[in-house]
C-alpha atoms as a PDB file:
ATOM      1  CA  UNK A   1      17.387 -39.919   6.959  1.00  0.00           C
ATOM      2  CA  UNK A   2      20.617 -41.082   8.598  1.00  0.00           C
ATOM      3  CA  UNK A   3      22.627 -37.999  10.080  1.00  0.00           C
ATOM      4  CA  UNK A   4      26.565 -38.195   9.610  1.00  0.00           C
ATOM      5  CA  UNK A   5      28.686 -38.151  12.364  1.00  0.00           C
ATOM      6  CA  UNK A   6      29.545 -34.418  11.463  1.00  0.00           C
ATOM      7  CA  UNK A   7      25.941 -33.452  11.451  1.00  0.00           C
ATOM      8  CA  UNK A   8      25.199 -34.883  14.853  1.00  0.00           C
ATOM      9  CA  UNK A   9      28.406 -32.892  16.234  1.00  0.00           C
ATOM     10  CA  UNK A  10      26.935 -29.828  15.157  1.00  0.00           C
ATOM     11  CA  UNK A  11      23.653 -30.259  16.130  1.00  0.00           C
ATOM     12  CA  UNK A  12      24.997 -31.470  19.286  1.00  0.00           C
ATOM     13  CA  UNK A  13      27.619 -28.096  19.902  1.00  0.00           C
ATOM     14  CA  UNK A  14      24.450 -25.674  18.635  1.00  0.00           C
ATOM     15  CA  UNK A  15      22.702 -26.818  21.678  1.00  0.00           C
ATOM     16  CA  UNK A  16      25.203 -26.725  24.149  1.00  0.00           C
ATOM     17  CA  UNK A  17      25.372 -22.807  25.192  1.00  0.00           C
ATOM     18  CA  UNK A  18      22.045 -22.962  25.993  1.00  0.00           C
ATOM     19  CA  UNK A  19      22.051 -26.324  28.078  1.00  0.00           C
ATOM     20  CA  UNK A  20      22.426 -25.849  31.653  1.00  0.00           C
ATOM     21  CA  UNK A  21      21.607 -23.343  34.376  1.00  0.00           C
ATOM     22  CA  UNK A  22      23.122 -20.505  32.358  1.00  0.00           C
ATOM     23  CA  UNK A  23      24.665 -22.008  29.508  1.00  0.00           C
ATOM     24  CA  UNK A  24      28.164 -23.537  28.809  1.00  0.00           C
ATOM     25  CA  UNK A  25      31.328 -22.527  27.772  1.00  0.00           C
ATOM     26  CA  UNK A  26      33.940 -24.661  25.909  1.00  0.00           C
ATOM     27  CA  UNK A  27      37.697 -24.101  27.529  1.00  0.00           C
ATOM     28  CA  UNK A  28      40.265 -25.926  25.499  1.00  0.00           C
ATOM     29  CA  UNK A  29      43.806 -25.133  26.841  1.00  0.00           C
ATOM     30  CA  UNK A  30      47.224 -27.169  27.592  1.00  0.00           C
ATOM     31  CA  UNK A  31      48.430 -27.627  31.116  1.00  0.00           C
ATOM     32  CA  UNK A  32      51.456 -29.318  32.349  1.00  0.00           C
ATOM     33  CA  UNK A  33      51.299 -33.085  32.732  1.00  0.00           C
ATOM     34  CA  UNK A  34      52.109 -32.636  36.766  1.00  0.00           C
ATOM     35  CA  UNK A  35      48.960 -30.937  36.584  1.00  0.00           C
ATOM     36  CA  UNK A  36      46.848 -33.092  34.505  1.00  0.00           C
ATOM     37  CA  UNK A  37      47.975 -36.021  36.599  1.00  0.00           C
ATOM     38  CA  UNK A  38      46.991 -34.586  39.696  1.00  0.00           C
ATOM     39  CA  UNK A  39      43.683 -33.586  38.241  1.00  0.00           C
ATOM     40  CA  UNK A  40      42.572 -36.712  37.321  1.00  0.00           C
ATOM     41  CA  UNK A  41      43.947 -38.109  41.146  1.00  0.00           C
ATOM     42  CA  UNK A  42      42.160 -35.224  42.539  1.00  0.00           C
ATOM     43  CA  UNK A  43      38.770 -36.431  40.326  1.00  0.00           C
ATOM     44  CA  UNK A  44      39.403 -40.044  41.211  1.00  0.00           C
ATOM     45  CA  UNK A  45      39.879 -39.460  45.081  1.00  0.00           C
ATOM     46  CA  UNK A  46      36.716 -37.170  45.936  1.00  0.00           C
ATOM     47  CA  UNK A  47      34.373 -39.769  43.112  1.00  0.00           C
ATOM     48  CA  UNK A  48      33.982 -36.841  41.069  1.00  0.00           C
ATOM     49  CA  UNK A  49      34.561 -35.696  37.205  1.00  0.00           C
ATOM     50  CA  UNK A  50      37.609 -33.760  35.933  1.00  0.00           C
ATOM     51  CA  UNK A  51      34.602 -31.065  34.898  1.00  0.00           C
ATOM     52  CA  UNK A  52      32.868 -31.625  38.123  1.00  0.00           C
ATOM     53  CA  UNK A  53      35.976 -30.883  40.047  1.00  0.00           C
ATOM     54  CA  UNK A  54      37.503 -28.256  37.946  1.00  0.00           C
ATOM     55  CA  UNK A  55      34.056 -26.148  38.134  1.00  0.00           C
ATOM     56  CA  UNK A  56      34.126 -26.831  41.991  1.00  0.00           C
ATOM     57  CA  UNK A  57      37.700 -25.447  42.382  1.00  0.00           C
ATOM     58  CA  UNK A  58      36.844 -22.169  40.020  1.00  0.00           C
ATOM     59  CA  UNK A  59      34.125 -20.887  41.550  1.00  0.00           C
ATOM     60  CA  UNK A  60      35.148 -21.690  45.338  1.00  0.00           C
ATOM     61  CA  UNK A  61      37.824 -18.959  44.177  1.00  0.00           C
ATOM     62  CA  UNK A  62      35.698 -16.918  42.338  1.00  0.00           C
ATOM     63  CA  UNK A  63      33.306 -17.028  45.921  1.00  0.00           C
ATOM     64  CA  UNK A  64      36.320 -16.686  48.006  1.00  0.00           C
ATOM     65  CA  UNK A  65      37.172 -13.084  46.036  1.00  0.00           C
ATOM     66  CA  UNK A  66      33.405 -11.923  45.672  1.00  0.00           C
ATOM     67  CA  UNK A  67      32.812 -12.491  49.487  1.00  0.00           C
ATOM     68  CA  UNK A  68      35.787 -10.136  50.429  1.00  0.00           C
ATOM     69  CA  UNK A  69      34.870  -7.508  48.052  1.00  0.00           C
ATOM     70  CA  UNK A  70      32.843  -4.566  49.200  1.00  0.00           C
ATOM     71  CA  UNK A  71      29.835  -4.096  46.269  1.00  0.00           C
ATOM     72  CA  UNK A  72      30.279  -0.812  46.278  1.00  0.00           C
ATOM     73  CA  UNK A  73      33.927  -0.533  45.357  1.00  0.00           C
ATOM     74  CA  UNK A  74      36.197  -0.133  42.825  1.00  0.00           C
ATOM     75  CA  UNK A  75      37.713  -3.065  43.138  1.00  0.00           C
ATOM     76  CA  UNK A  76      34.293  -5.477  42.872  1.00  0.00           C
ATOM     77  CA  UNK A  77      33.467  -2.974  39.185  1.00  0.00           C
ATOM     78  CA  UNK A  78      36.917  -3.682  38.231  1.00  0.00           C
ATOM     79  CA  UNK A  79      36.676  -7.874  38.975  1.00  0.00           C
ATOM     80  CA  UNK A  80      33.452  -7.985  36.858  1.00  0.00           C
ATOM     81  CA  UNK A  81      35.368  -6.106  34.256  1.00  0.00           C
ATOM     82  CA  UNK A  82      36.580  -9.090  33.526  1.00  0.00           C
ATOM     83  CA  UNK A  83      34.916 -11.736  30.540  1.00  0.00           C
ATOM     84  CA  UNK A  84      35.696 -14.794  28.703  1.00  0.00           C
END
């Protein structure tokens, strides 16, 4: 049986929060075109994809933050308050 295009894009977005090390998340938001610009500059100058480079740039921050928080305090239980 031939599959419509429809069909194949939800088979296709069923799978993907379990593909991966942990899973994916869609993000679907505007930014300004400055910034798209320099994203894809950014992507095109280190040979790397917008979503290789924009998941390279979050979690360098996320480490950065983690790294200078002590486990035990407040301020590490309220940053993993935080969810998407």
């Amino acid at each position: 049986m031939i599959k419509t295009t429809k069909v194949r894009q939800a088979e296709y977005r069923k799978k993907r929060p379990t593909s991966g090390e942990n899973g994916e998340r869609r993000i679907n938001t505007w930014v300004t075109t400055s910034a798209s610009l320099a994203l894809g500059r950014l992507a095109t100058h280190y040979r790397r994809t917008k979503r290789e480079l924009l998941e390279q740039l979050i979690l360098s921050a996320d480490q950065q933050i983690v790294h200078s928080l002590d486990m035990d305090s407040d301020e590490w239980s309220e940053y993993y308050k935080v969810t998407a």
